[in-house]
Structure formats: C-alpha cells, structure tokens
N, C-alpha and C. Protein backbone atom coordinates (compact mmCIF):
# COMPACT_ATOMS: atom_id res chain seq x y z
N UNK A 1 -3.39 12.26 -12.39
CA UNK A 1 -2.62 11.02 -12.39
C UNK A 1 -3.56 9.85 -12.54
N UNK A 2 -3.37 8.84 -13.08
CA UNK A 2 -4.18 7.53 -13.50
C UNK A 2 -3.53 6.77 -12.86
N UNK A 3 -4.40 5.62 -12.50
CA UNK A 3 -4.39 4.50 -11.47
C UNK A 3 -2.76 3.79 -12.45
N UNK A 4 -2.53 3.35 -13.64
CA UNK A 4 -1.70 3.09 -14.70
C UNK A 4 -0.19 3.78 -13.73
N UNK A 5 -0.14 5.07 -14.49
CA UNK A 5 0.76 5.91 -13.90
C UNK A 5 1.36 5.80 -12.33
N UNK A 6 0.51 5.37 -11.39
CA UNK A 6 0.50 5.00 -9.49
C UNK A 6 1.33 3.76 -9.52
N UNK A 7 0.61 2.62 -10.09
CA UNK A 7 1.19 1.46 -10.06
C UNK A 7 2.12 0.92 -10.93
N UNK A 8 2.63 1.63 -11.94
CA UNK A 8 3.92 1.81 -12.85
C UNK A 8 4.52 2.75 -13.72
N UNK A 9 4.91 3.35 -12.31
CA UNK A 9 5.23 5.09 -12.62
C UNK A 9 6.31 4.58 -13.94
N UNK A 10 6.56 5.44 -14.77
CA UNK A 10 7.55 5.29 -16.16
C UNK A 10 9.40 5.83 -15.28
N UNK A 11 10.24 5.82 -16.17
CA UNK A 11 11.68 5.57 -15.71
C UNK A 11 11.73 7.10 -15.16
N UNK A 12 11.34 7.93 -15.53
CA UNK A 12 11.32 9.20 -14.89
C UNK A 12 10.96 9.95 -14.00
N UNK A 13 10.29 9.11 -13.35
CA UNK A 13 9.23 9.93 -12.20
C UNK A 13 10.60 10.06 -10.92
N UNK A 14 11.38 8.63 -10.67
CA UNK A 14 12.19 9.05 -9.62
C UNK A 14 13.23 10.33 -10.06
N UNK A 15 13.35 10.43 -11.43
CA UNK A 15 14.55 11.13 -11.11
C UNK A 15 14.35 12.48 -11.88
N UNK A 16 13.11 12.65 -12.39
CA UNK A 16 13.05 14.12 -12.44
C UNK A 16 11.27 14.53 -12.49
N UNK A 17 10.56 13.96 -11.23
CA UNK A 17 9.45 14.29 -10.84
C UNK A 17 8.62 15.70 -11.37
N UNK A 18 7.89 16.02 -11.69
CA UNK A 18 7.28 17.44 -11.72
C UNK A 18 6.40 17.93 -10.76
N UNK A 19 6.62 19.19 -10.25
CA UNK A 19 5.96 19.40 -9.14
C UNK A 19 4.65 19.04 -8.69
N UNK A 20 3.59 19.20 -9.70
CA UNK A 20 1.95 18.85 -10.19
C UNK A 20 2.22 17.48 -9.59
N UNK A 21 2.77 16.59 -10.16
CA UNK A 21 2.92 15.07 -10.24
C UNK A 21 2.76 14.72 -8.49
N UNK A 22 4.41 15.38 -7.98
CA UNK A 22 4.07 15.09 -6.60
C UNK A 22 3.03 15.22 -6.06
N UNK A 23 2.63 16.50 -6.34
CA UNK A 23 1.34 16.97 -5.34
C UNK A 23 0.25 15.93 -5.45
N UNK A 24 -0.17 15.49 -6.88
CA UNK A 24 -1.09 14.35 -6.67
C UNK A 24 -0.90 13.43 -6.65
N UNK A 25 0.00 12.50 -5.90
CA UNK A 25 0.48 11.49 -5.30
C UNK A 25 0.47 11.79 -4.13
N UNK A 26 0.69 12.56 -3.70
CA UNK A 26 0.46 13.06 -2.24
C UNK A 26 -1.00 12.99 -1.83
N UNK A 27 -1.67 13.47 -2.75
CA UNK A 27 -3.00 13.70 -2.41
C UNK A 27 -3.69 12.17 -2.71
N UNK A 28 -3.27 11.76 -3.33
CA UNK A 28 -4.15 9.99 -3.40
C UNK A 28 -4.02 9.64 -2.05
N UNK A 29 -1.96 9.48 -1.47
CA UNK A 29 -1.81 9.22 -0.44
C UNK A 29 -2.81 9.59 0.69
N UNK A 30 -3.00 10.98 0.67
CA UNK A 30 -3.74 11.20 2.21
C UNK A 30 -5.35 11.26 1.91
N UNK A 31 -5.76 11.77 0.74
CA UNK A 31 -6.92 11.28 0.87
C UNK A 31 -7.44 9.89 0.88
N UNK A 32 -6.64 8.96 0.43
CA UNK A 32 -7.22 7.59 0.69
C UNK A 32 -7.02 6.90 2.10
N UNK A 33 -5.95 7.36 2.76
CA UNK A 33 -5.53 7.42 4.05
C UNK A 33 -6.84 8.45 5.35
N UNK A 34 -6.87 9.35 4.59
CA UNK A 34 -8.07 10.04 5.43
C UNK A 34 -9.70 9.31 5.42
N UNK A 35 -10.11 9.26 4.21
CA UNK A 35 -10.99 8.40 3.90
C UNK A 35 -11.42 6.80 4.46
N UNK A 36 -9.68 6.14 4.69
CA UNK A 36 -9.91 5.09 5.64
C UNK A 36 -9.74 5.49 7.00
N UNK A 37 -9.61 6.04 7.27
CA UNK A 37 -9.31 6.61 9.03
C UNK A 37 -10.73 7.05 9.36
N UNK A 38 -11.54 7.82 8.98
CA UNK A 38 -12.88 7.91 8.91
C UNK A 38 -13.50 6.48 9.82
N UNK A 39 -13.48 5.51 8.62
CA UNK A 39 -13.84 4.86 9.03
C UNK A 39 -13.71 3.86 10.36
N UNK A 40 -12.15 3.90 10.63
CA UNK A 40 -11.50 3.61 11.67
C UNK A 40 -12.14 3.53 13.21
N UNK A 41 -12.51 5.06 13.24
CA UNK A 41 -13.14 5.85 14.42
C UNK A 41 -14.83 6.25 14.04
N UNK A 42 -15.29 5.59 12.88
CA UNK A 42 -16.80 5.49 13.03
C UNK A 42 -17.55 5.23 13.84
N UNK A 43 -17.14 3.63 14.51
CA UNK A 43 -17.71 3.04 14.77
C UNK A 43 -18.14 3.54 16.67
N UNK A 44 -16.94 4.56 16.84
CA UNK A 44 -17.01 4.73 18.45
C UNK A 44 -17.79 5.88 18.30
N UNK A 45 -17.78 6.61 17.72
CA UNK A 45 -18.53 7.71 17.44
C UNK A 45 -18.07 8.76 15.94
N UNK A 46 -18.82 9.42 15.23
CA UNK A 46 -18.38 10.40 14.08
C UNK A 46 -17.28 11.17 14.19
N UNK A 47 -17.53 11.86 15.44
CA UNK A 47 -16.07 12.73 16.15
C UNK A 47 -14.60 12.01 15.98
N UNK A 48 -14.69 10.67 16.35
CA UNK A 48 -14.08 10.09 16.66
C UNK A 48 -13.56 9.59 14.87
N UNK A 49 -14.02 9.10 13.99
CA UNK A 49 -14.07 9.38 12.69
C UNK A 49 -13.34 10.55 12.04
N UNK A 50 -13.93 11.08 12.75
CA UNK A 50 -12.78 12.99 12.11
C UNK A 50 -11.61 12.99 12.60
N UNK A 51 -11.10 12.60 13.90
CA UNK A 51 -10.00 12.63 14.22
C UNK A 51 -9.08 11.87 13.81
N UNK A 52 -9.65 10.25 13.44
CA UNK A 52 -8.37 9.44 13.10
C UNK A 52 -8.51 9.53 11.46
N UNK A 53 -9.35 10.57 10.83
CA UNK A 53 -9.53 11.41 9.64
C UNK A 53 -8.57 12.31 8.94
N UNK A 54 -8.10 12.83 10.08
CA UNK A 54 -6.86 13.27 10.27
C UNK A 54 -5.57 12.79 10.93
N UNK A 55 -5.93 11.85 11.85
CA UNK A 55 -4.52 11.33 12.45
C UNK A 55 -3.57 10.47 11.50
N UNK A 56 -4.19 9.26 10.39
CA UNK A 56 -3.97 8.08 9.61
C UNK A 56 -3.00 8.94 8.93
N UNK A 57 -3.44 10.39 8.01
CA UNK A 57 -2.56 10.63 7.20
C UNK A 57 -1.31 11.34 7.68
N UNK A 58 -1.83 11.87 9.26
CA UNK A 58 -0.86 12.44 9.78
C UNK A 58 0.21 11.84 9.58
N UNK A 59 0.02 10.61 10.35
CA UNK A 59 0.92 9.32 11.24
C UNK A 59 2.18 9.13 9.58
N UNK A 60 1.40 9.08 8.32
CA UNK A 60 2.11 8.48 7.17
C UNK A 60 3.05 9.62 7.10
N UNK A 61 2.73 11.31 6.86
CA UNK A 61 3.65 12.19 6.67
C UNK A 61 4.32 12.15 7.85
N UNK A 62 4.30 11.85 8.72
CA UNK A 62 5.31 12.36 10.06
C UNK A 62 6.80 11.10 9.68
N UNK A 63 6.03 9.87 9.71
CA UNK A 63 6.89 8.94 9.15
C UNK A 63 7.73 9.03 8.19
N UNK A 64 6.97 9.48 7.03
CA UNK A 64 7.70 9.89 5.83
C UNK A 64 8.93 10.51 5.83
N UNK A 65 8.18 12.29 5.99
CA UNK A 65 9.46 13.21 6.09
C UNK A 65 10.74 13.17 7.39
N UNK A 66 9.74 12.57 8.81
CA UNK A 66 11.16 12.24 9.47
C UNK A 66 12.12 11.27 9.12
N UNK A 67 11.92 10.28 8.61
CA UNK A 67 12.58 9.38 8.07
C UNK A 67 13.10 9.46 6.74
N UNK A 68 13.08 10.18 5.95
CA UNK A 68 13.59 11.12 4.64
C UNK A 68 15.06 10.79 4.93
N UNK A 69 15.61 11.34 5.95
CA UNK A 69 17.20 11.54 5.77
C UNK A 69 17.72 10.46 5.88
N UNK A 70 17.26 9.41 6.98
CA UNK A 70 17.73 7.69 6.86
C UNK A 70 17.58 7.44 5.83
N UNK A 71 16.08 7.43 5.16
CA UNK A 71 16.17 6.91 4.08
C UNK A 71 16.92 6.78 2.78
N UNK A 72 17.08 8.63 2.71
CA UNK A 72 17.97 8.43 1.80
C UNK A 72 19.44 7.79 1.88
N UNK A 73 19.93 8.06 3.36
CA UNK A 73 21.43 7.41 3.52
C UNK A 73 21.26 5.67 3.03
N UNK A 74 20.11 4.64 3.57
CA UNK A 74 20.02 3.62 3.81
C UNK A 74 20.28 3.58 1.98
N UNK A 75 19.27 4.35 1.10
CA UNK A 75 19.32 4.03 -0.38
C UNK A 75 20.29 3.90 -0.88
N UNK A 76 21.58 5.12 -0.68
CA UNK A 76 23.16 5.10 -1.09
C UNK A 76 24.09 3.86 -0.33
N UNK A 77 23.57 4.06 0.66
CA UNK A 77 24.51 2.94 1.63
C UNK A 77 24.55 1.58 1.49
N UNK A 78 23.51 0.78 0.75
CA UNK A 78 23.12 -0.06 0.41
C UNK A 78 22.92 -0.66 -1.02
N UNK A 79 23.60 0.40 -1.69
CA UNK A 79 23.68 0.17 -3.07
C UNK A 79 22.81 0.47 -4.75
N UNK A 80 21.90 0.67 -3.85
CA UNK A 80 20.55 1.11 -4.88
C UNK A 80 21.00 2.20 -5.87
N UNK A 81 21.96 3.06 -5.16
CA UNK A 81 21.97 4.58 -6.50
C UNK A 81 21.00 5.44 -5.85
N UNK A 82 19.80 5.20 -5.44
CA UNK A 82 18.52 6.21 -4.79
C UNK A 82 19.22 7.34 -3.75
N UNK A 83 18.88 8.72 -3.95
CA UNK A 83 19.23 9.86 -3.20
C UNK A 83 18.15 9.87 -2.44
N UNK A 84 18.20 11.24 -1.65
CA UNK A 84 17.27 11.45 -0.82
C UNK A 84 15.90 11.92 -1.63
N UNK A 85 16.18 12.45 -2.59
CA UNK A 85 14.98 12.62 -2.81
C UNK A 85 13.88 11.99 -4.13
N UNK A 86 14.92 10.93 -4.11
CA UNK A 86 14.31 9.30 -5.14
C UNK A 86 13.95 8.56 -4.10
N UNK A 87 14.50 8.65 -2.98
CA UNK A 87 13.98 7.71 -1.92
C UNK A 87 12.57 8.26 -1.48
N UNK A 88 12.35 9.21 -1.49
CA UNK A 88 10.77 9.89 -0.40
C UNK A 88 9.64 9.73 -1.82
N UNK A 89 10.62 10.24 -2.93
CA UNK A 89 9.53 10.01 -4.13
C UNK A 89 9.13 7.91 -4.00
N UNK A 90 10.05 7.43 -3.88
CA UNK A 90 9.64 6.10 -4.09
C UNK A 90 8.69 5.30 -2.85
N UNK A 91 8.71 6.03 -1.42
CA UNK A 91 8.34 5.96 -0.23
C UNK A 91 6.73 6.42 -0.44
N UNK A 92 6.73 7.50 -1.14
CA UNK A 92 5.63 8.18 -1.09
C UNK A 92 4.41 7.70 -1.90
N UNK A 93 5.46 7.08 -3.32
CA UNK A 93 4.28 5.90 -4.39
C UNK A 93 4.11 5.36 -3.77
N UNK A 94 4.78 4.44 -2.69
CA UNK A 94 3.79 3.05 -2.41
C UNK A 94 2.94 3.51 -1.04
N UNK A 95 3.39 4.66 -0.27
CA UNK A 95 2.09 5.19 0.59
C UNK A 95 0.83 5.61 -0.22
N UNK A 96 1.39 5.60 -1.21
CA UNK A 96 -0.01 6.42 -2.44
C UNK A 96 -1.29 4.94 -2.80
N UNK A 97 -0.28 4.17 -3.04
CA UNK A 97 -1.02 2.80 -3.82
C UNK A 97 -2.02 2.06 -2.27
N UNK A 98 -1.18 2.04 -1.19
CA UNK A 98 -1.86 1.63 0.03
C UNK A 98 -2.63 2.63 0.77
N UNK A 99 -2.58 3.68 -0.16
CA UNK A 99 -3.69 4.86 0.46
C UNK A 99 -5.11 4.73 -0.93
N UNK A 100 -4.50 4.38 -1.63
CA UNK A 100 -5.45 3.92 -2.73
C UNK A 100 -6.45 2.57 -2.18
N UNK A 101 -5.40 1.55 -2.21
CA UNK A 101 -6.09 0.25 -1.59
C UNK A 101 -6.99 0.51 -0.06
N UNK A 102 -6.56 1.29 0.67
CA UNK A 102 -7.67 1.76 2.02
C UNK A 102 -8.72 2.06 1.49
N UNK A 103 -8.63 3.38 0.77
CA UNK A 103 -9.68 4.58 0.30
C UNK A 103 -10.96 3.63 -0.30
N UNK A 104 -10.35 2.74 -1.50
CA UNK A 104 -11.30 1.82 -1.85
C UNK A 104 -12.02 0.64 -1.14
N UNK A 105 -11.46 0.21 0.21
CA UNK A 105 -11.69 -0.38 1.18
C UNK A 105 -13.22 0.11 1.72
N UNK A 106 -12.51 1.60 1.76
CA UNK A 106 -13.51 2.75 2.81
C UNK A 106 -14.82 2.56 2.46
N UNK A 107 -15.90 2.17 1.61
CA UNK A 107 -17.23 1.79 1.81
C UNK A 107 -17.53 0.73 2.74
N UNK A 108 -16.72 -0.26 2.41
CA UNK A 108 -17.04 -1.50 2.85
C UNK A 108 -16.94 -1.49 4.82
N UNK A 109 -15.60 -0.72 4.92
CA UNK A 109 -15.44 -1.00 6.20
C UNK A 109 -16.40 -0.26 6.87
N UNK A 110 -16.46 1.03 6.26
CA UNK A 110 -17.49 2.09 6.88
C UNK A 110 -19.11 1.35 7.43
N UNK A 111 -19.87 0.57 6.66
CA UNK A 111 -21.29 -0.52 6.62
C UNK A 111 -20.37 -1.20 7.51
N UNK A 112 -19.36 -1.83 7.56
CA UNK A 112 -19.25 -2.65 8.91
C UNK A 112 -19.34 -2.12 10.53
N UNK A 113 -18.86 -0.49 9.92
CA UNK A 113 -19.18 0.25 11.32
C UNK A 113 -20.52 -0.10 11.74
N UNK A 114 -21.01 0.98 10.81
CA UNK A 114 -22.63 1.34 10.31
C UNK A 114 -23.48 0.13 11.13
N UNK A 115 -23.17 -1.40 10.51
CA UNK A 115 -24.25 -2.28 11.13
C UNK A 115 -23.37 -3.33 12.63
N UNK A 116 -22.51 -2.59 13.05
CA UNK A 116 -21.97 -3.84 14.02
C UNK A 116 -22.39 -3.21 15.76
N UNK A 117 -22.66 -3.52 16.50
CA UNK A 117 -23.23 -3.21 17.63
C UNK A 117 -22.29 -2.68 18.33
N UNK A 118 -23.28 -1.13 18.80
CA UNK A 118 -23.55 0.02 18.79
C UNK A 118 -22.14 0.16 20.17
N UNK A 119 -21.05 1.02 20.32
CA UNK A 119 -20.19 0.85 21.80
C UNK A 119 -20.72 0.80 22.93
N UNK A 120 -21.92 1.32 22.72
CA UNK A 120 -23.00 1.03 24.45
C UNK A 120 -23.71 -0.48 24.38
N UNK A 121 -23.56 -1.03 24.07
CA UNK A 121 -23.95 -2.48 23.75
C UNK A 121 -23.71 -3.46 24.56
N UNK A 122 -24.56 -4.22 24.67
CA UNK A 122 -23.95 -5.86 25.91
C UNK A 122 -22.44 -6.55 24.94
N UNK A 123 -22.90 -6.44 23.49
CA UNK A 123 -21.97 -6.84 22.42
C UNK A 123 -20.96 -6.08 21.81
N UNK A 124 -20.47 -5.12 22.88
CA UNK A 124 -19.53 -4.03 21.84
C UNK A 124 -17.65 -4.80 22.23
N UNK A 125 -17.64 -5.20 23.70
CA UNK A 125 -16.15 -5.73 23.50
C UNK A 125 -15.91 -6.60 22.11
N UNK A 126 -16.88 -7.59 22.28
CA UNK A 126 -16.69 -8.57 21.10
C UNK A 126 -16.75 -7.73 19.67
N UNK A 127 -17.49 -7.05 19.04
CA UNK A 127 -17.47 -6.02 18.16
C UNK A 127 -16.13 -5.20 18.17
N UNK A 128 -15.42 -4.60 19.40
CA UNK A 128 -14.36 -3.83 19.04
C UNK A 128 -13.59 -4.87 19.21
N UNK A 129 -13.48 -6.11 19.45
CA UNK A 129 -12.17 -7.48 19.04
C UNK A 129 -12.33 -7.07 16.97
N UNK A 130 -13.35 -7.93 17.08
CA UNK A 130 -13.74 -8.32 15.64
C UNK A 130 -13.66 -7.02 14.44
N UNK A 131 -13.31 -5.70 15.16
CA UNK A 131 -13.64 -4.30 14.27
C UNK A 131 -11.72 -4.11 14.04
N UNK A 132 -11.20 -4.20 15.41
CA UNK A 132 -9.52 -4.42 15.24
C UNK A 132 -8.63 -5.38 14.48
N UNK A 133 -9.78 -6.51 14.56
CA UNK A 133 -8.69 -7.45 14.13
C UNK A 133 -8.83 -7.54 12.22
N UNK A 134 -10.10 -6.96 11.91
CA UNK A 134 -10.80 -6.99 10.71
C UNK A 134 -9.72 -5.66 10.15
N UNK A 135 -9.43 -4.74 10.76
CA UNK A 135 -8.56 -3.57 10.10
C UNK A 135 -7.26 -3.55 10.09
N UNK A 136 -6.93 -4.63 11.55
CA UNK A 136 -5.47 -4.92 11.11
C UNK A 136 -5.09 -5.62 9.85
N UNK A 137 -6.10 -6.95 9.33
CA UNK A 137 -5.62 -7.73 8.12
C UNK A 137 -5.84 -6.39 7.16
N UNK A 138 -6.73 -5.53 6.99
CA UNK A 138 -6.72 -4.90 5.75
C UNK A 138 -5.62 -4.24 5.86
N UNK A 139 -5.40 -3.47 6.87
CA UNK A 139 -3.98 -2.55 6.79
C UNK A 139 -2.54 -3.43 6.25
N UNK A 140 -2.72 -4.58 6.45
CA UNK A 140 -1.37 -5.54 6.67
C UNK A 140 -1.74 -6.13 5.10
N UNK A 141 -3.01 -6.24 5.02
CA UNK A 141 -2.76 -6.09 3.22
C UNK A 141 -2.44 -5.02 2.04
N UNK A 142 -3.20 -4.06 2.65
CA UNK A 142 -2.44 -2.76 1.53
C UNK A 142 -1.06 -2.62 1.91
N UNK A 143 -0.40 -2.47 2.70
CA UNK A 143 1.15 -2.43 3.26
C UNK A 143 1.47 -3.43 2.44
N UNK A 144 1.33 -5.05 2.44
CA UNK A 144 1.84 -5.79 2.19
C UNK A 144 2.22 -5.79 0.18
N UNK A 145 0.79 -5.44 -0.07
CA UNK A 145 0.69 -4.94 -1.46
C UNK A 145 1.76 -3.63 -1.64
N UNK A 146 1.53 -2.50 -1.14
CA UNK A 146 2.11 -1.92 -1.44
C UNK A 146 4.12 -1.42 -1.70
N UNK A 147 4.24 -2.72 -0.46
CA UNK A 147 5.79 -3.11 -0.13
C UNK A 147 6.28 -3.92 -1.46
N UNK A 148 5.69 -4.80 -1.86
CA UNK A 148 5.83 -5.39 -3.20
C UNK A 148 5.70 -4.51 -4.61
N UNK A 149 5.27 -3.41 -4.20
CA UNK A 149 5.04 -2.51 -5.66
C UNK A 149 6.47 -1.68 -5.51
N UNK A 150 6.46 -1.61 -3.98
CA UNK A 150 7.67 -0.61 -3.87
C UNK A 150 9.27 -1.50 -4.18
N UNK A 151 9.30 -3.03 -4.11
CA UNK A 151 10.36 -3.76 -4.01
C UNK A 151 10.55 -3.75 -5.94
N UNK A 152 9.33 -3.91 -6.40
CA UNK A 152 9.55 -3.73 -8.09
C UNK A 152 10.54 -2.44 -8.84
N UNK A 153 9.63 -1.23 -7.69
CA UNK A 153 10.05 0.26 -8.22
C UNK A 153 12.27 -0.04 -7.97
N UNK A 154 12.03 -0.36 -7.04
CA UNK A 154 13.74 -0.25 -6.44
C UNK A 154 14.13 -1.51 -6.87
N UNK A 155 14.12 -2.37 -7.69
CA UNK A 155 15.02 -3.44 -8.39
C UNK A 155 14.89 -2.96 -9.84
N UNK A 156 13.84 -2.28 -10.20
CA UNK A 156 14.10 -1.23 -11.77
C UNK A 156 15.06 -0.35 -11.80
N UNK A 157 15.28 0.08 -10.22
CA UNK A 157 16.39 1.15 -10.19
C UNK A 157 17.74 0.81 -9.76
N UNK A 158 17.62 -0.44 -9.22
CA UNK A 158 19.10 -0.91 -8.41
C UNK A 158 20.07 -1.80 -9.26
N UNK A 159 21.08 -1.54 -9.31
CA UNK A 159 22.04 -2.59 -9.92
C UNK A 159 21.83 -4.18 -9.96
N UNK A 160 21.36 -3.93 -8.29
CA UNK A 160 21.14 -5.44 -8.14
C UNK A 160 19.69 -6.25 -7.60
N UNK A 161 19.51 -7.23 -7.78
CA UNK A 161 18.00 -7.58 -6.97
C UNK A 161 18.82 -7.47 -5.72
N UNK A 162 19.74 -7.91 -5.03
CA UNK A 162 20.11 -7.99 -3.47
C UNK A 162 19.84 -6.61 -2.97
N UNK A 163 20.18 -5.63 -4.13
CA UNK A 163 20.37 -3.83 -3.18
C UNK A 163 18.98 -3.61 -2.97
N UNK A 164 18.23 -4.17 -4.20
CA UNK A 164 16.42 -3.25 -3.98
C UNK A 164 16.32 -4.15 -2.72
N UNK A 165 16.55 -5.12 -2.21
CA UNK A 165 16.15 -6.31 -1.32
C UNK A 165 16.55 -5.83 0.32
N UNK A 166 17.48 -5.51 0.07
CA UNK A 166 18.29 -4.81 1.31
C UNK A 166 18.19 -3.70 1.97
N UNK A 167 17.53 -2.79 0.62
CA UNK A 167 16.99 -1.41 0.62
C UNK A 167 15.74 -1.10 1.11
N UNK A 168 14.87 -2.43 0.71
CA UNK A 168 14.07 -2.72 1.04
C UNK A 168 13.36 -2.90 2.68
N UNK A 169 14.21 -3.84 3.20
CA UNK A 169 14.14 -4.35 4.29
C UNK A 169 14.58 -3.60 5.30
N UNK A 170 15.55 -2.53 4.99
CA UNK A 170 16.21 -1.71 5.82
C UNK A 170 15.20 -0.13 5.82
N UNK A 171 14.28 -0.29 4.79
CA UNK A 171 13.82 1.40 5.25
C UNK A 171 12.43 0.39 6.06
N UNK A 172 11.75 -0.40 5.63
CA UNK A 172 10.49 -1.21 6.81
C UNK A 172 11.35 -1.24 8.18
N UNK A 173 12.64 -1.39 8.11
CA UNK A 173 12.89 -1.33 9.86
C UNK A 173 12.51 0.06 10.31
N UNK A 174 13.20 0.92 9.05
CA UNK A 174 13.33 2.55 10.03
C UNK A 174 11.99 2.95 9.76
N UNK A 175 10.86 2.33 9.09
CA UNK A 175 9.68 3.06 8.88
C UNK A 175 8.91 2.24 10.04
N UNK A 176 8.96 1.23 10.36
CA UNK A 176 8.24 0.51 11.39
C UNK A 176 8.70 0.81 12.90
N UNK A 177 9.70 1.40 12.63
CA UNK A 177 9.84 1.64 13.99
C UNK A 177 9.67 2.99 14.41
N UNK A 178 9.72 4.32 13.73
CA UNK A 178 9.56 5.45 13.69
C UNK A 178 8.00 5.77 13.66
N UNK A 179 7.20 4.40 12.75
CA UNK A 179 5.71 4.76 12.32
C UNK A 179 4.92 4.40 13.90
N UNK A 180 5.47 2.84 14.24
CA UNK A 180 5.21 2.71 16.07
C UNK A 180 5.27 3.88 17.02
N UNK A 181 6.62 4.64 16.95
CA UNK A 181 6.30 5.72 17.94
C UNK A 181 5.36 6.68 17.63
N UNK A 182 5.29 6.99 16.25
CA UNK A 182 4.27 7.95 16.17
C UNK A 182 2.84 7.52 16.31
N UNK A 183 3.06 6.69 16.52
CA UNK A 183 1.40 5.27 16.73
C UNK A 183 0.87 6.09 17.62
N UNK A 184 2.36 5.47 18.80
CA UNK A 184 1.88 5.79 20.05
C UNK A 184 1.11 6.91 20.30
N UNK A 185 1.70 8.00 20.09
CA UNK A 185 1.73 9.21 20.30
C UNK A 185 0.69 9.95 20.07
N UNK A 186 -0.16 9.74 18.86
CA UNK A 186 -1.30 9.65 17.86
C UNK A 186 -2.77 9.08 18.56
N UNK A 187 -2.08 7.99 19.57
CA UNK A 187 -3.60 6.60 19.76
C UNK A 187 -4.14 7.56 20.35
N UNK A 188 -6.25 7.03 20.69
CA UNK A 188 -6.46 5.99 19.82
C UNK A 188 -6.75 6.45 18.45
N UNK A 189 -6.84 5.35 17.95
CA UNK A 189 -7.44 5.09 16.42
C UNK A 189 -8.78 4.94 16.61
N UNK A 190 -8.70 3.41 16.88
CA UNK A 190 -10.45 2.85 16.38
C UNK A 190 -11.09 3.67 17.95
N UNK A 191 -10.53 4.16 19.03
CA UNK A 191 -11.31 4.16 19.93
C UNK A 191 -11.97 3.12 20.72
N UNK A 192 -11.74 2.81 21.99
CA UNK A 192 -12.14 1.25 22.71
C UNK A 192 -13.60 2.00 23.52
N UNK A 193 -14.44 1.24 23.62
CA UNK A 193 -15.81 1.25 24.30
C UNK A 193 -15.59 2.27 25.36
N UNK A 194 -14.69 1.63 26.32
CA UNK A 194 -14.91 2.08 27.49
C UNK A 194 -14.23 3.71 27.59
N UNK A 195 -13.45 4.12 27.07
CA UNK A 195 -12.50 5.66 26.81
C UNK A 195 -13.57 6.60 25.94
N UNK A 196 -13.53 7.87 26.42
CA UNK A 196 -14.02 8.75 26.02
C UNK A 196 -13.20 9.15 25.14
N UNK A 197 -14.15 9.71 23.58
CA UNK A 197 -13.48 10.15 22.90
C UNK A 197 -12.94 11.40 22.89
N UNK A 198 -11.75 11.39 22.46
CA UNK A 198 -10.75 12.68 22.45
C UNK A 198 -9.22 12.14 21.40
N UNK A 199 -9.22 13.40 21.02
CA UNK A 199 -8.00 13.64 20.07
C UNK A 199 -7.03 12.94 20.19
N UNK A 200 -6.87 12.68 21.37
CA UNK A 200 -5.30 12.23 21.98
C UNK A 200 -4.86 11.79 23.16
C-alpha cells in the first residue's frame, strides 16, 4: 500500500476491500502505533518501552473492534449509508494515517527520551511534566489530522455534509469514551518516576 492509496483510498476500498489491502492497513496502523509507544515508555526504562510497544496498539484494536457494532449502527442511524463493515474499514484508515503520523514522529520523540534527564534525577518530575505534555500535543495532532481525513472519507460517502458531520461526531463520542476505559485499564504508558515498572 502507498502513502497515496492511505490518505485517498479510491471509491472502492469501503465497499469492496481485498483481504491483502486490509491486512496492510492494519499493519501501518499498529506498527506505527507500536513504534510510537516504544517511545512512550523509553524514557522510564526499555522494558517499559516494550510494554507500551504493545499496549498503544493494543488500546487502538480493543477500541476498534469493540466499538464495531455502535459504529456501524451510529453509520446507518445517522444517515451516512456506512454498514458495519464500511464503518471499521473507514475507522481503521484513519487509525492507519495517525499510526503513520506517530511512527514518523518515533525518531524524534525517541532522542527526546534518549537526551532528557535520566528518572533517577533531581530533574526527572519536571522532565516527566515536559515528556507528557510534549506527547499529548503530538497524539492530539495525529488524531486531530487523522479525524479530518476520516470526516473527508465519510462526506465522499454520505448523502449529506450534515450525515458525514454527525457520523462523525457521534463515533469520537463512542471511541473516546470506550478508548478512556481501555486507557485506564492499560496505564501506565509513559511510566511516572516514582512507580516501578510493570505491565499493568
């Protein structure tokens, strides 16, 4: 799949996908998602790196497929035309594009691990302020990017700009609130100074 193809899939991808296709959209998704999670949990320790290595992409599929069946109701219910399984395909591009936008992130943030003082440090609270608040704007920018790629995909497909709009706004409720509990459930991420690292 080409970067082209991610960010303006052609009229067919929602509605008659090929299996290959999914799979590597899937795989941009979590490897760019794994790749930034890495970095996430660098900074507290490597271990700690592997785990939210695996947790980031977890957190996106758990979200995803539990929320599949809302989703698709919210797509019909709201006017779009989108089924259940135009909705997870269209859910899943823009987890792909903001797993793209992380992944490419992932050098940069990783050297911020790399040179910012060390969690045993006189300077590590201030470092884990400045390491959180530095990953929330990036996260809240690929999301933000990626919510706009996804509002394009669903007004190409909706009757109306109001349905992609509505459709829109209504799966960020059920994905923000489903993606929070699984937050929870998941933390930590970056790992705080003072907590020993562990999985969960």
């Amino acid at each position: 799949m080409t970067l082209r193809e991610l960010i303006q899939p052609d009229d067919g991808w929602l509605d008659a996908p090929t299996p290959a296709r999914v799979i590597r959209v899937a795989i941009v998704a979590m490897a760019g998602m794994a790749l930034y999670g890495f970095t996430m949990g660098f900074w507290r320790d490597p271990l700690m790196g592997a785990y939210v290595a695996v947790k980031l992409p977890l957190l996106i599929a758990l979200t995803l497929v539990c929320n599949g069946l809302l989703n698709g109701l919210l797509g019909l219910l709201l006017g779009t035309g989108l089924g259940f399984r135009q909705s997870l395909l269209a859910l899943l591009t823009a987890f792909a594009l903001a797993g793209l936008i992380l992944g490419s992130l992932a050098p940069v943030t990783l050297l911020l691990a790399w040179n910012a003082p060390p969690p045993d440090s006189p300077g590590a609270r201030t470092a884990h302020a400045a390491y959180l608040v530095t990953h929330t704007f990036l996260i809240g920018f690929a999301g933000i990017t990626a919510n706009i790629h996804l509002h394009r995909l669903l007004a190409a497909k909706s009757p109306t700009a109001a349905a992609a709009t509505a459709t829109l706004l209504a799966w960020l409720g059920g994905n923000g609130f489903l993606g929070a509990q699984f937050s929870w459930i998941l933390r930590p991420f970056f790992g705080t100074p003072t907590l020993k690292v562990q999985f969960l």
